[in-house]
PDB file of N, CA and C in Angstrom:
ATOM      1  N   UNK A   1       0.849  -1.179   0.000  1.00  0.00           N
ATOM      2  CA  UNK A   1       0.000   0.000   0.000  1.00  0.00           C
ATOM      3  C   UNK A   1       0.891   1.237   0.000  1.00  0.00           C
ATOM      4  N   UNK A   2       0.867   2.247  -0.565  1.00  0.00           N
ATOM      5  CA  UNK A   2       1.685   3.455  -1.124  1.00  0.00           C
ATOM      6  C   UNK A   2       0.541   4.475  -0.268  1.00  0.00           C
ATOM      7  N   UNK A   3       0.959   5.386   0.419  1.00  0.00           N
ATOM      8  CA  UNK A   3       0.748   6.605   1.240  1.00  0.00           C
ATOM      9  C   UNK A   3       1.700   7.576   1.040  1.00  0.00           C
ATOM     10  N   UNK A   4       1.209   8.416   0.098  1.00  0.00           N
ATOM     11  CA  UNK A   4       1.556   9.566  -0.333  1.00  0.00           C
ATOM     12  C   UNK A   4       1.003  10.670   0.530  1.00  0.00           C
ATOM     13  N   UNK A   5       2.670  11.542   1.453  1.00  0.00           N
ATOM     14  CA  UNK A   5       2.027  12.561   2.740  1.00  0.00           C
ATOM     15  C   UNK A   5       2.083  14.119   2.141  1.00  0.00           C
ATOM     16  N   UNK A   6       1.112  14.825   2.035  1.00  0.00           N
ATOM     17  CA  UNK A   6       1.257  15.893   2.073  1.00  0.00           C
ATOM     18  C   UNK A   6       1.763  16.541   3.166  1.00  0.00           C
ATOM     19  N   UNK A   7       2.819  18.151   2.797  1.00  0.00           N
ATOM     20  CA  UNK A   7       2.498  18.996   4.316  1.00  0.00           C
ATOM     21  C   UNK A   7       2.646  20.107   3.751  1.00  0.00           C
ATOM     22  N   UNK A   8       2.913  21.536   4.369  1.00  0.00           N
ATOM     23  CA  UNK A   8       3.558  22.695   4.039  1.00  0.00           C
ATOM     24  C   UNK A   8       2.193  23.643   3.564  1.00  0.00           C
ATOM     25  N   UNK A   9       1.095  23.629   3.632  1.00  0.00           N
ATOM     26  CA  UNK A   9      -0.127  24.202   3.504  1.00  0.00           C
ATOM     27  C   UNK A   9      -0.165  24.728   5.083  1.00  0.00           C
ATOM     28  N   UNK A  10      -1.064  26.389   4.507  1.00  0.00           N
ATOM     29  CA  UNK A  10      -1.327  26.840   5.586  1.00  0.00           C
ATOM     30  C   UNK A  10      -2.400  28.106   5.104  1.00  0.00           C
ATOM     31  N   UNK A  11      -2.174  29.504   6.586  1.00  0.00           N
ATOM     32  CA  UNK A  11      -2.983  30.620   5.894  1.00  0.00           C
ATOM     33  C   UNK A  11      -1.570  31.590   5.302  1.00  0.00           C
ATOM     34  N   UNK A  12      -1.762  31.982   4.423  1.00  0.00           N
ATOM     35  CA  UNK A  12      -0.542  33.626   4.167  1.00  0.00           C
ATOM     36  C   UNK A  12      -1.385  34.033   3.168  1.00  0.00           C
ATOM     37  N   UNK A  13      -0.372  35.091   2.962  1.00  0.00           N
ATOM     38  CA  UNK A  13      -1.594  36.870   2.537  1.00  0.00           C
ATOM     39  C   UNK A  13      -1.178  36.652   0.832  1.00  0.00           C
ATOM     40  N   UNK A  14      -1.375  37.661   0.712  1.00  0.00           N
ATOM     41  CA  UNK A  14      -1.538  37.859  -0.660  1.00  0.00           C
ATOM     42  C   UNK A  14       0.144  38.125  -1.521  1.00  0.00           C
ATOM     43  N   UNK A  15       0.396  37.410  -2.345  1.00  0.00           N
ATOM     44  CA  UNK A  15       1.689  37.834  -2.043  1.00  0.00           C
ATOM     45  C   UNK A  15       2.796  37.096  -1.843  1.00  0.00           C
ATOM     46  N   UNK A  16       2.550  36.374  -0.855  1.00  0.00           N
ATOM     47  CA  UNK A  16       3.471  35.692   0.156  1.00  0.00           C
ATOM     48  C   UNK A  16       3.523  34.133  -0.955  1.00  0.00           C
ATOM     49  N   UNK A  17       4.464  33.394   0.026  1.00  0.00           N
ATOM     50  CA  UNK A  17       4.855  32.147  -0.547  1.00  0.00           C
ATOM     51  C   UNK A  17       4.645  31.053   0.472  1.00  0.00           C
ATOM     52  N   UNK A  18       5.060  30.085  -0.210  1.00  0.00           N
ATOM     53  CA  UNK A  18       4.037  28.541   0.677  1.00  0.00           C
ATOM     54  C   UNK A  18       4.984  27.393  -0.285  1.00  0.00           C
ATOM     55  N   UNK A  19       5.835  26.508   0.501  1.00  0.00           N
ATOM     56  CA  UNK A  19       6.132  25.190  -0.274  1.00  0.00           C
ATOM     57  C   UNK A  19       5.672  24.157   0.889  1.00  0.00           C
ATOM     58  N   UNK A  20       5.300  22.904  -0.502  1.00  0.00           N
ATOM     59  CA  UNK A  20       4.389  22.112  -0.319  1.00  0.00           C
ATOM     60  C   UNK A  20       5.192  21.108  -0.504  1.00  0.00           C
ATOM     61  N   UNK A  21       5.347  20.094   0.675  1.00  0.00           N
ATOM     62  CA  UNK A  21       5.834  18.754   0.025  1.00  0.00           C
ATOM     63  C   UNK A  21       5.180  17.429   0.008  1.00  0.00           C
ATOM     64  N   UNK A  22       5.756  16.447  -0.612  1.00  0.00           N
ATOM     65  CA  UNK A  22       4.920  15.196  -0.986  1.00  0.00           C
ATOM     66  C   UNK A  22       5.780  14.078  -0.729  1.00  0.00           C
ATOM     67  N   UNK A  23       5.820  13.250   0.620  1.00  0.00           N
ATOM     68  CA  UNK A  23       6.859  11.930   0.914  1.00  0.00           C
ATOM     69  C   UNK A  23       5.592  11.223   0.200  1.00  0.00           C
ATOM     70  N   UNK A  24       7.092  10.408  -0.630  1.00  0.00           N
ATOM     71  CA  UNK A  24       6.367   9.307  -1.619  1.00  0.00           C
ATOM     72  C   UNK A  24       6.914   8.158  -1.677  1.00  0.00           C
ATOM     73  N   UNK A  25       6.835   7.392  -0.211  1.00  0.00           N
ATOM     74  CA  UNK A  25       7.925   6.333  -0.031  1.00  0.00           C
ATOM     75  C   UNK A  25       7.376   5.262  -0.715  1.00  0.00           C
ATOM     76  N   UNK A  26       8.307   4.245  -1.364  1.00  0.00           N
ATOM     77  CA  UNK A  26       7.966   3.177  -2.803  1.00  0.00           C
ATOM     78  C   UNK A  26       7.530   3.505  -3.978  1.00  0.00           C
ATOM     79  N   UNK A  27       7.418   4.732  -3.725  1.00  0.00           N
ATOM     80  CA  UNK A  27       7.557   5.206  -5.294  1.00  0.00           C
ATOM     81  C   UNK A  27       8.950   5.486  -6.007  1.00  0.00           C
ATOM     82  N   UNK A  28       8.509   5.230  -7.584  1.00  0.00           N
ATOM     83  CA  UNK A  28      10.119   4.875  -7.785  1.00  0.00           C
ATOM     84  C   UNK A  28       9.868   6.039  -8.902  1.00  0.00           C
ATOM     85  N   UNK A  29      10.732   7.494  -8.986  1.00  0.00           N
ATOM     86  CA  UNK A  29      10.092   8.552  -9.453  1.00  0.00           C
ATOM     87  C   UNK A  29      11.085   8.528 -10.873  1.00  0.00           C
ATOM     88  N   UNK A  30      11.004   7.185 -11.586  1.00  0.00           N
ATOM     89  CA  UNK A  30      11.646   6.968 -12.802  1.00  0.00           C
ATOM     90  C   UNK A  30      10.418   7.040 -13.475  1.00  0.00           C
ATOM     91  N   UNK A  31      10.139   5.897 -13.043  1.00  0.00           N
ATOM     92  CA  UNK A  31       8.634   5.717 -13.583  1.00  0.00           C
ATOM     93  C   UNK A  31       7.348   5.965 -13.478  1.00  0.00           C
ATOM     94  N   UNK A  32       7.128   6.899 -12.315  1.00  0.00           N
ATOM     95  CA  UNK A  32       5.943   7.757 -12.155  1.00  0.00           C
ATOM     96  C   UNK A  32       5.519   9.121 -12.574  1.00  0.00           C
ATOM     97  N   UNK A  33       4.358   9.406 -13.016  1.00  0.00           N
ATOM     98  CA  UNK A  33       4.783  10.193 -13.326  1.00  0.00           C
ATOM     99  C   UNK A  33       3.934  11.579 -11.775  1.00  0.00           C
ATOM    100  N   UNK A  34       5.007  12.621 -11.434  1.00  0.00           N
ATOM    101  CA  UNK A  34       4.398  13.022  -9.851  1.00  0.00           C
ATOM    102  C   UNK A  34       3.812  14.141 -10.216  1.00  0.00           C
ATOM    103  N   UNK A  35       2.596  14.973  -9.769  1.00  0.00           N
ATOM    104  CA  UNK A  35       2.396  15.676  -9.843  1.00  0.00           C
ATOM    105  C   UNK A  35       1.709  16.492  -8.744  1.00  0.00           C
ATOM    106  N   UNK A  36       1.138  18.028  -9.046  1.00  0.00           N
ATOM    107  CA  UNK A  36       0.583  18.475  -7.678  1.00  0.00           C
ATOM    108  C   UNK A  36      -1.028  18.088  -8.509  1.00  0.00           C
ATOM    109  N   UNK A  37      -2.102  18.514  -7.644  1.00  0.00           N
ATOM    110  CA  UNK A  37      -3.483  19.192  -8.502  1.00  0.00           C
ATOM    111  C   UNK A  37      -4.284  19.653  -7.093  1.00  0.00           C
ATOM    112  N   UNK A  38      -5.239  20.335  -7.390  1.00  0.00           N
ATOM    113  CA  UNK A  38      -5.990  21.029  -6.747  1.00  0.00           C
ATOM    114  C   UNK A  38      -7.288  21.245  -6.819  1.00  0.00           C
ATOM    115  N   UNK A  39      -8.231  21.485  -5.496  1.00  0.00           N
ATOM    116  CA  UNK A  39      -9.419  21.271  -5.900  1.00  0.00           C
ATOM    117  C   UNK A  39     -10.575  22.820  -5.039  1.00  0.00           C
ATOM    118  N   UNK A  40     -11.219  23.051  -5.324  1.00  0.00           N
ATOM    119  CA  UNK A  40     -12.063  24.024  -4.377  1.00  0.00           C
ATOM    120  C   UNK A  40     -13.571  23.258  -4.354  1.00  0.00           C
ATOM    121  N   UNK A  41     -14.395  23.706  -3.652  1.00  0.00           N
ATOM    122  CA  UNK A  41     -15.298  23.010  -3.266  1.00  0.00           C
ATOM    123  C   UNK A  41     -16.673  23.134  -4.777  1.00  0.00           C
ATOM    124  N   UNK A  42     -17.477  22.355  -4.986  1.00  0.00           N
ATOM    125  CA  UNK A  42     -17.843  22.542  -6.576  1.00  0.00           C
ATOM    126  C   UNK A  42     -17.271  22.398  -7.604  1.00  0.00           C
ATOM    127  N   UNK A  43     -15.862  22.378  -7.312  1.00  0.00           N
ATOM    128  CA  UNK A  43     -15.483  21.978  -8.363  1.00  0.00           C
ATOM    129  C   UNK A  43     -14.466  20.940  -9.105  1.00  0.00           C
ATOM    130  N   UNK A  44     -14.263  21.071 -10.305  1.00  0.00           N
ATOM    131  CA  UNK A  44     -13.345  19.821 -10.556  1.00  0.00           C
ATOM    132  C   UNK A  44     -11.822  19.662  -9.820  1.00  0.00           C
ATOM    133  N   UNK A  45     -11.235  18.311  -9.736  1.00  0.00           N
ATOM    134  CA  UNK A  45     -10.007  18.745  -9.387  1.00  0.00           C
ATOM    135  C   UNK A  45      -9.243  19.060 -10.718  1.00  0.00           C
ATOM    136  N   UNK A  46      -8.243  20.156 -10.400  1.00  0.00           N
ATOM    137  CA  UNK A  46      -7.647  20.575 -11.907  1.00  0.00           C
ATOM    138  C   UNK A  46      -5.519  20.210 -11.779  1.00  0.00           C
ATOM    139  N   UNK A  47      -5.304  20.154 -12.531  1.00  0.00           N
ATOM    140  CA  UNK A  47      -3.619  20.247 -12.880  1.00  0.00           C
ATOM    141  C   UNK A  47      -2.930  21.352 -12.058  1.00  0.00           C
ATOM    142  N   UNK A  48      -1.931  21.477 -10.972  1.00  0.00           N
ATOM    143  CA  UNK A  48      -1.534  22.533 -11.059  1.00  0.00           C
ATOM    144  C   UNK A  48       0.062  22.161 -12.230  1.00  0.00           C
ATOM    145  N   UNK A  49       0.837  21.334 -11.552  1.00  0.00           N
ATOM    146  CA  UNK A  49       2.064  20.767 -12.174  1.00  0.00           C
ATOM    147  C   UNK A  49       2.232  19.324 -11.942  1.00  0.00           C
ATOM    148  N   UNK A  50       3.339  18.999 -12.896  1.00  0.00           N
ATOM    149  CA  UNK A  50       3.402  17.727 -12.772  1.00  0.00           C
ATOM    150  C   UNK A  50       4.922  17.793 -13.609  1.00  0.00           C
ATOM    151  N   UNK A  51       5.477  16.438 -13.182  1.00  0.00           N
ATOM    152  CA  UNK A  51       6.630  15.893 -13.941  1.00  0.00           C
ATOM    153  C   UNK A  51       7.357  14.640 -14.226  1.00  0.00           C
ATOM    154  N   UNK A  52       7.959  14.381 -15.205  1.00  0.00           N
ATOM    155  CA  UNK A  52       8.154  12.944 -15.264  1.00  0.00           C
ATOM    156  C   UNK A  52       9.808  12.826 -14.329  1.00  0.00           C
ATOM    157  N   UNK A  53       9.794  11.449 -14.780  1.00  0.00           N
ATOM    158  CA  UNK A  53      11.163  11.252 -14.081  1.00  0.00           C
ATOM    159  C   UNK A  53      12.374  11.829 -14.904  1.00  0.00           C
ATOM    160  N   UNK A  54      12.352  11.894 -16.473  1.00  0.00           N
ATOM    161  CA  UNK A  54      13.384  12.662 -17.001  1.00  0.00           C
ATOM    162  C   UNK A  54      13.293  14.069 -16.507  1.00  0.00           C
ATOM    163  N   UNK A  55      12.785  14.724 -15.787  1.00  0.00           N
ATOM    164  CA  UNK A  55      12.739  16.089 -15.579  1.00  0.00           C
ATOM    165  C   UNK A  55      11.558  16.772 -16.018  1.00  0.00           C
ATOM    166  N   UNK A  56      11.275  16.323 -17.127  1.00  0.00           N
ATOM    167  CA  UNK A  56      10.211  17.113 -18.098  1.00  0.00           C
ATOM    168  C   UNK A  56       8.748  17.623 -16.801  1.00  0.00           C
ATOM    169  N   UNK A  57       8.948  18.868 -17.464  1.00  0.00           N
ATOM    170  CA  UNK A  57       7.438  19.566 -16.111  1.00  0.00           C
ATOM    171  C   UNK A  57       6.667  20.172 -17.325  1.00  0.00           C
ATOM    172  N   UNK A  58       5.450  20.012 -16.323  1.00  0.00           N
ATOM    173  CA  UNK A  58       4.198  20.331 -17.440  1.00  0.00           C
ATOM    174  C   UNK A  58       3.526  21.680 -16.219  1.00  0.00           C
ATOM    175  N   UNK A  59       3.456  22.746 -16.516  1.00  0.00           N
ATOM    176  CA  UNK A  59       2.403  23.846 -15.434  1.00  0.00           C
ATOM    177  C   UNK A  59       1.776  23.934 -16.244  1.00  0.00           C
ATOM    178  N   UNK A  60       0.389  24.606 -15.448  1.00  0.00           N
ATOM    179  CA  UNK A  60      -0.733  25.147 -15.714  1.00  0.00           C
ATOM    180  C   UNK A  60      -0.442  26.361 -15.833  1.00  0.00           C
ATOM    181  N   UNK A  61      -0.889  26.869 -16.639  1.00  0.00           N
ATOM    182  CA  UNK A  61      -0.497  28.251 -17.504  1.00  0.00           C
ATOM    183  C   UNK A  61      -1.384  29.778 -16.045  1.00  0.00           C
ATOM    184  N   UNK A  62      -2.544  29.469 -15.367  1.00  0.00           N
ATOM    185  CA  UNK A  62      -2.976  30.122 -14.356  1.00  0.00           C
ATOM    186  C   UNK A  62      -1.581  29.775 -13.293  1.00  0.00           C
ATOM    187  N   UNK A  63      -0.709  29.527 -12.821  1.00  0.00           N
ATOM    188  CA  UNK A  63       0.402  29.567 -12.150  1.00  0.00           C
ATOM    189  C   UNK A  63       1.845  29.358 -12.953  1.00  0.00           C
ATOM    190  N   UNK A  64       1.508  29.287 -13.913  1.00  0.00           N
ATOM    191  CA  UNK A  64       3.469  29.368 -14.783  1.00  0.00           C
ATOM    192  C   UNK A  64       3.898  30.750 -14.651  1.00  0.00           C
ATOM    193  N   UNK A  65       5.255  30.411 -14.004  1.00  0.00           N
ATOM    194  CA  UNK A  65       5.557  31.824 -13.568  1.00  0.00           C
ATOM    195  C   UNK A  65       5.936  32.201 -12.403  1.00  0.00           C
ATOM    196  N   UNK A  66       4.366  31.596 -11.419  1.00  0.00           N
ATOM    197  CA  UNK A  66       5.069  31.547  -9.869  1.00  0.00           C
ATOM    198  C   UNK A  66       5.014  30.269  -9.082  1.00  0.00           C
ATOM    199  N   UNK A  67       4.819  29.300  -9.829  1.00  0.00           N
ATOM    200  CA  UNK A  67       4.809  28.173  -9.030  1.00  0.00           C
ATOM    201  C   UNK A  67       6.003  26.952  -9.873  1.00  0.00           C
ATOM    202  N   UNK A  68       7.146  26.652  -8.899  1.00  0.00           N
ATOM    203  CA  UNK A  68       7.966  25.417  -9.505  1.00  0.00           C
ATOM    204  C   UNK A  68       7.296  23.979  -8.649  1.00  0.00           C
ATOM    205  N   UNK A  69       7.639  23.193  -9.977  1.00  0.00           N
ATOM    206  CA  UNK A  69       7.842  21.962  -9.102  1.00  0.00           C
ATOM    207  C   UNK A  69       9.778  21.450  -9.246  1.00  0.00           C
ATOM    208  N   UNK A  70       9.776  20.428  -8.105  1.00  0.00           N
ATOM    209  CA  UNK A  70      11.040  19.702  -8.374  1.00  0.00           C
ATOM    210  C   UNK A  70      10.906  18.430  -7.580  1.00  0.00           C
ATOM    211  N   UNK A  71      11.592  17.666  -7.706  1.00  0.00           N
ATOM    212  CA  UNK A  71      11.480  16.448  -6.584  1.00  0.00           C
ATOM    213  C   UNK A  71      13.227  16.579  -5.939  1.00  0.00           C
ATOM    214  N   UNK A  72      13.180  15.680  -5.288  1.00  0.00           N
ATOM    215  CA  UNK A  72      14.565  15.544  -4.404  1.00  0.00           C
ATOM    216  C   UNK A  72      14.374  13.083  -4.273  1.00  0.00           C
ATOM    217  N   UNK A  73      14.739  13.292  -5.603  1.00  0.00           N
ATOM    218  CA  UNK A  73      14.837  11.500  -5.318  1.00  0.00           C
ATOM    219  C   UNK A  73      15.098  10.716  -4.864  1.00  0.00           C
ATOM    220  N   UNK A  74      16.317  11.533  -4.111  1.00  0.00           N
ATOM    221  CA  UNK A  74      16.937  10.566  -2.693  1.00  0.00           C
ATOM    222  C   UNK A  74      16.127  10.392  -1.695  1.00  0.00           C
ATOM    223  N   UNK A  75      14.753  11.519  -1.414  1.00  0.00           N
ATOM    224  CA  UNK A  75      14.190  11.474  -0.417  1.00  0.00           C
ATOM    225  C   UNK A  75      12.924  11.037  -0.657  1.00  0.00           C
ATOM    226  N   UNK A  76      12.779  10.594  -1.951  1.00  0.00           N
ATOM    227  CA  UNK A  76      11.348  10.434  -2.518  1.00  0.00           C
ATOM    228  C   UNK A  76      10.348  11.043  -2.039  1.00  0.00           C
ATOM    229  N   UNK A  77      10.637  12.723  -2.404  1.00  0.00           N
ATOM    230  CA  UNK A  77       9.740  13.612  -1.953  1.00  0.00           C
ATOM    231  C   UNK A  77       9.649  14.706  -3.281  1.00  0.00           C
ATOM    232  N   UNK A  78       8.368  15.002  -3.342  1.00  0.00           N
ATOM    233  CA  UNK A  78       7.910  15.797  -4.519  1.00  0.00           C
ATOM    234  C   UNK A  78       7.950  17.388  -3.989  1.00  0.00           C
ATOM    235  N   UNK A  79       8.139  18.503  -4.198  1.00  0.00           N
ATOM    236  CA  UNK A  79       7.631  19.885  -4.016  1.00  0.00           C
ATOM    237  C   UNK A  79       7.070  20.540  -4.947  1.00  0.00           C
ATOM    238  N   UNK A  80       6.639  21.939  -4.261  1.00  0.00           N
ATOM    239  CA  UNK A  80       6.264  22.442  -5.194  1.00  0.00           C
ATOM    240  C   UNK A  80       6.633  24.227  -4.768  1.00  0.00           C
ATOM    241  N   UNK A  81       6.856  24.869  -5.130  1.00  0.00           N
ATOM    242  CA  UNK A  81       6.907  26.288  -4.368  1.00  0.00           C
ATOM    243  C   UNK A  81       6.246  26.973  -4.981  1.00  0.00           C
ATOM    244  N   UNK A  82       5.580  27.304  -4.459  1.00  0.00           N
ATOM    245  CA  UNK A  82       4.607  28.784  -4.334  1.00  0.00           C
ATOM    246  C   UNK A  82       4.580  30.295  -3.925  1.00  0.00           C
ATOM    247  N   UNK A  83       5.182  30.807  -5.279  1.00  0.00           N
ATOM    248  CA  UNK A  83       5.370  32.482  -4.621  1.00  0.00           C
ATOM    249  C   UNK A  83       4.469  33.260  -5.443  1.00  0.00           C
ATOM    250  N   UNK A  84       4.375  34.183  -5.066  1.00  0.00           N
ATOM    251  CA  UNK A  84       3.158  35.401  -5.448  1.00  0.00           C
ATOM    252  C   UNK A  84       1.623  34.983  -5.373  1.00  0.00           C
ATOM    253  N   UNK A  85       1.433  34.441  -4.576  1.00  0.00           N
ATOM    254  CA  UNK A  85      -0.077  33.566  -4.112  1.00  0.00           C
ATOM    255  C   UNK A  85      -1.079  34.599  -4.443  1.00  0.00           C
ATOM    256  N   UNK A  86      -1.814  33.955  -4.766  1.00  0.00           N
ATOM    257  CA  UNK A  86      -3.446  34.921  -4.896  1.00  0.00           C
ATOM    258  C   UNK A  86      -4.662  34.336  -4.344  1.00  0.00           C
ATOM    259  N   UNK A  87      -5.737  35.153  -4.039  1.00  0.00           N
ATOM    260  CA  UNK A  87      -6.642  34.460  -3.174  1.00  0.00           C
ATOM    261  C   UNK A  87      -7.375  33.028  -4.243  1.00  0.00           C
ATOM    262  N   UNK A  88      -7.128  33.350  -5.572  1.00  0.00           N
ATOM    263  CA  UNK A  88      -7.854  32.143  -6.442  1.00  0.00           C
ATOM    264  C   UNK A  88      -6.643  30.924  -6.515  1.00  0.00           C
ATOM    265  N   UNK A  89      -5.786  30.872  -6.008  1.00  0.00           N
ATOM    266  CA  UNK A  89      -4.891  30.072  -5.535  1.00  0.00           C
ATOM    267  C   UNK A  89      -5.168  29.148  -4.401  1.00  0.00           C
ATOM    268  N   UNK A  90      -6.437  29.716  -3.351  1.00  0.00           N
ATOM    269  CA  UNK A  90      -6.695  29.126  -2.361  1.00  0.00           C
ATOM    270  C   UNK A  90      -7.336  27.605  -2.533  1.00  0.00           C
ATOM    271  N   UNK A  91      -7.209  26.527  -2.200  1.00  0.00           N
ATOM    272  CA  UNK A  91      -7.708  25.423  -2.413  1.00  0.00           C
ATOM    273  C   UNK A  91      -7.080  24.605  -1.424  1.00  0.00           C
ATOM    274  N   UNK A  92      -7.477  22.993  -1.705  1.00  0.00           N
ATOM    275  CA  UNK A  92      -6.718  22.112  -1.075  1.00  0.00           C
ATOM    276  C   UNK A  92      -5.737  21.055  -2.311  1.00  0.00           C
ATOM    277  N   UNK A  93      -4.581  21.235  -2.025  1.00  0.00           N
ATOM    278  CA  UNK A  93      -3.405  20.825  -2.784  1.00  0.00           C
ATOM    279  C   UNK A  93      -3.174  19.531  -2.624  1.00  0.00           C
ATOM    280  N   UNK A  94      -3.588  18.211  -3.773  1.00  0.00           N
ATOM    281  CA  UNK A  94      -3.124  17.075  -3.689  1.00  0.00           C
ATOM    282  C   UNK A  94      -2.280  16.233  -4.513  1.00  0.00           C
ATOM    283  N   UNK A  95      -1.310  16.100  -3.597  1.00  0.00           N
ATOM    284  CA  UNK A  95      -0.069  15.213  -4.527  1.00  0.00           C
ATOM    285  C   UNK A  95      -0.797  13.827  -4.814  1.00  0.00           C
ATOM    286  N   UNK A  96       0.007  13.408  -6.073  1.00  0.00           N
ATOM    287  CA  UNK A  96      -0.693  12.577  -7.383  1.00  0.00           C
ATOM    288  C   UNK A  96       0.657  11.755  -7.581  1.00  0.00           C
ATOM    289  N   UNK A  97       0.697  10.389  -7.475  1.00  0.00           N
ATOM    290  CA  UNK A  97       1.673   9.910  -8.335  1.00  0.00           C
ATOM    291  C   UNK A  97       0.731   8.551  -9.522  1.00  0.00           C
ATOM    292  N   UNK A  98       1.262   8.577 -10.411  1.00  0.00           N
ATOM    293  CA  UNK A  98       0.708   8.111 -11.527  1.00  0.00           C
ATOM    294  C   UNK A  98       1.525   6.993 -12.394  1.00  0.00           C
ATOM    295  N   UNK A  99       1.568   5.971 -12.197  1.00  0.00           N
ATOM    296  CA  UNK A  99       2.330   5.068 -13.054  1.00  0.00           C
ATOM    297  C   UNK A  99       2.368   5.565 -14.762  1.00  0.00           C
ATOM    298  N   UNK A 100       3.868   5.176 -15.110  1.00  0.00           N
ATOM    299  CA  UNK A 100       4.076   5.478 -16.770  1.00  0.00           C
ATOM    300  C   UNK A 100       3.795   4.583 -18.008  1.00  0.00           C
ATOM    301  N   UNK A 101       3.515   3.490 -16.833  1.00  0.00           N
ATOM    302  CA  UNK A 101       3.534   2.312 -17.769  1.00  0.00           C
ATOM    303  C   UNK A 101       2.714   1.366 -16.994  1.00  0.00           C
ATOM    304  N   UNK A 102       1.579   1.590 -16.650  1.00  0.00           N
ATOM    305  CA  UNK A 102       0.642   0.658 -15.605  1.00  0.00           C
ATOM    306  C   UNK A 102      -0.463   1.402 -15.402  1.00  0.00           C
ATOM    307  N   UNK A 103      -1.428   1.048 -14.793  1.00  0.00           N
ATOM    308  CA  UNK A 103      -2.619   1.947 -14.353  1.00  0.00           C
ATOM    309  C   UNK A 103      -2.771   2.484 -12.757  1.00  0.00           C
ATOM    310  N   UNK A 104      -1.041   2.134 -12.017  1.00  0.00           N
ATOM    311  CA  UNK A 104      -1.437   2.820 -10.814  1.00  0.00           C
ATOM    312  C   UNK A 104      -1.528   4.200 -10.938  1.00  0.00           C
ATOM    313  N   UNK A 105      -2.330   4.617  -9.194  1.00  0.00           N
ATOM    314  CA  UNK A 105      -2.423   5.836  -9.278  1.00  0.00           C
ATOM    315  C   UNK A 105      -2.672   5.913  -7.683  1.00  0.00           C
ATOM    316  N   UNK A 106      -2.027   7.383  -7.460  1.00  0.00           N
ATOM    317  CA  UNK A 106      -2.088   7.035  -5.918  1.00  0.00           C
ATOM    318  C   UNK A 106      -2.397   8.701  -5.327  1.00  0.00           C
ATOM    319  N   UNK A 107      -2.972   8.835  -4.570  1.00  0.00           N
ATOM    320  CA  UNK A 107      -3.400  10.041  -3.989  1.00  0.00           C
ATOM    321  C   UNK A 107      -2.860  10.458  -2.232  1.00  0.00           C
ATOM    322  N   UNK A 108      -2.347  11.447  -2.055  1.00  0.00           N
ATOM    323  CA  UNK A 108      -2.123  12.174  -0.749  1.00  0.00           C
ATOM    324  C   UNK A 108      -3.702  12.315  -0.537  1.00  0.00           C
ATOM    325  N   UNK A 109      -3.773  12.514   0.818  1.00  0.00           N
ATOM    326  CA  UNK A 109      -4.887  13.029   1.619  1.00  0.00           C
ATOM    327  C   UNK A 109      -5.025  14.592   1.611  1.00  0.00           C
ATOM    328  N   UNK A 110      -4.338  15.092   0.755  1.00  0.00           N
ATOM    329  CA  UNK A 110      -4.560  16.827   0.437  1.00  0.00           C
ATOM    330  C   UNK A 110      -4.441  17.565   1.896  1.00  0.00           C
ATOM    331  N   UNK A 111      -3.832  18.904   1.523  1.00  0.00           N
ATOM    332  CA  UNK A 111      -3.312  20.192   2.316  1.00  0.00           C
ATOM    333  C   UNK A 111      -3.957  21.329   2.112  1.00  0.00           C
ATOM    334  N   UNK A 112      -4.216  21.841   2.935  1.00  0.00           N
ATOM    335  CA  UNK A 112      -4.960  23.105   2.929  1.00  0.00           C
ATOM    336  C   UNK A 112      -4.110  24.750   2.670  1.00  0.00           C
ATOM    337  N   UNK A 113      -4.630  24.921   1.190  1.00  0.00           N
ATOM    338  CA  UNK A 113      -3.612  26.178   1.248  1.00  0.00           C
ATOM    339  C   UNK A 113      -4.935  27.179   1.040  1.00  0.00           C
ATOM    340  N   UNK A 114      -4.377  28.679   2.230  1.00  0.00           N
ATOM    341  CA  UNK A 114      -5.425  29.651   1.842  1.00  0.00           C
ATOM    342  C   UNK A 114      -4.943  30.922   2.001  1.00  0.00           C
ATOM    343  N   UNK A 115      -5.216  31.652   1.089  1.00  0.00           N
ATOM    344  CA  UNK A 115      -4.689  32.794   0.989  1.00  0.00           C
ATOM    345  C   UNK A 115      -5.366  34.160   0.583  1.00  0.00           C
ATOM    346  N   UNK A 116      -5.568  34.592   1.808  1.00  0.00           N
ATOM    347  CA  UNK A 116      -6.251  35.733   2.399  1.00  0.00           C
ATOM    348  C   UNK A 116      -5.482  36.619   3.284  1.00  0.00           C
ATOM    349  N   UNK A 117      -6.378  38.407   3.389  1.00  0.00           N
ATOM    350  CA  UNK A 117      -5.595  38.909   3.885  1.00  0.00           C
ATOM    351  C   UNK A 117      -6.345  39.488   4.974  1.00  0.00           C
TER     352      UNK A 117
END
């Protein structure tokens, strides 16, 4: 069983910055592919970023610009950083890992990011 942990969600203002991480122990981030996504209440969950194991990152064009992802593989942990936050930024943030070549798929229990002033 794979338990993917979110943390690093909180409240900050407008502006401000927020990194988010994702322990993704047994995941093997060659072949997964990791990403963030996000959801608000009503609505769909959407893409924020994502990336494969060659490096390759995919953003969502509503945060390209101020939001990176990267992983750290030794620690099999995903991030994401978040600077210049806006209140339509506010949601709950869930790390995603996704097999490249299989149909797993595995979900964090999501983090609460909100950003108000």
């Amino acid at each position: 069983q794979v338990h993917l942990v979110e943390s690093g969600g909180g409240l900050v203002k407008p502006g401000g910055s927020l990194r988010l991480s994702c322990v993704a122990p047994g995941i093997d981030f060659r072949i997964y592919r990791m990403g963030w996504y996000r959801q608000v209440p009503g609505k769909q969950r959407e893409l924020v970023a994502d990336m494969t194991g060659g490096g390759f990152t995919n953003v969502a064009d509503s945060v390209k610009g101020r939001f990176t992802i990267s992983s750290d593989n030794t620690m099999n942990t995903m991030l994401i950083q978040m600077n210049s936050l806006k209140p339509e930024d506010t949601a709950v943030y869930y790390c995603n890992a996704r097999a490249m070549y299989g149909q797993e798929t595995y979900w964090g229990q999501g983090t609460q990011v909100t950003v108000s002033s």
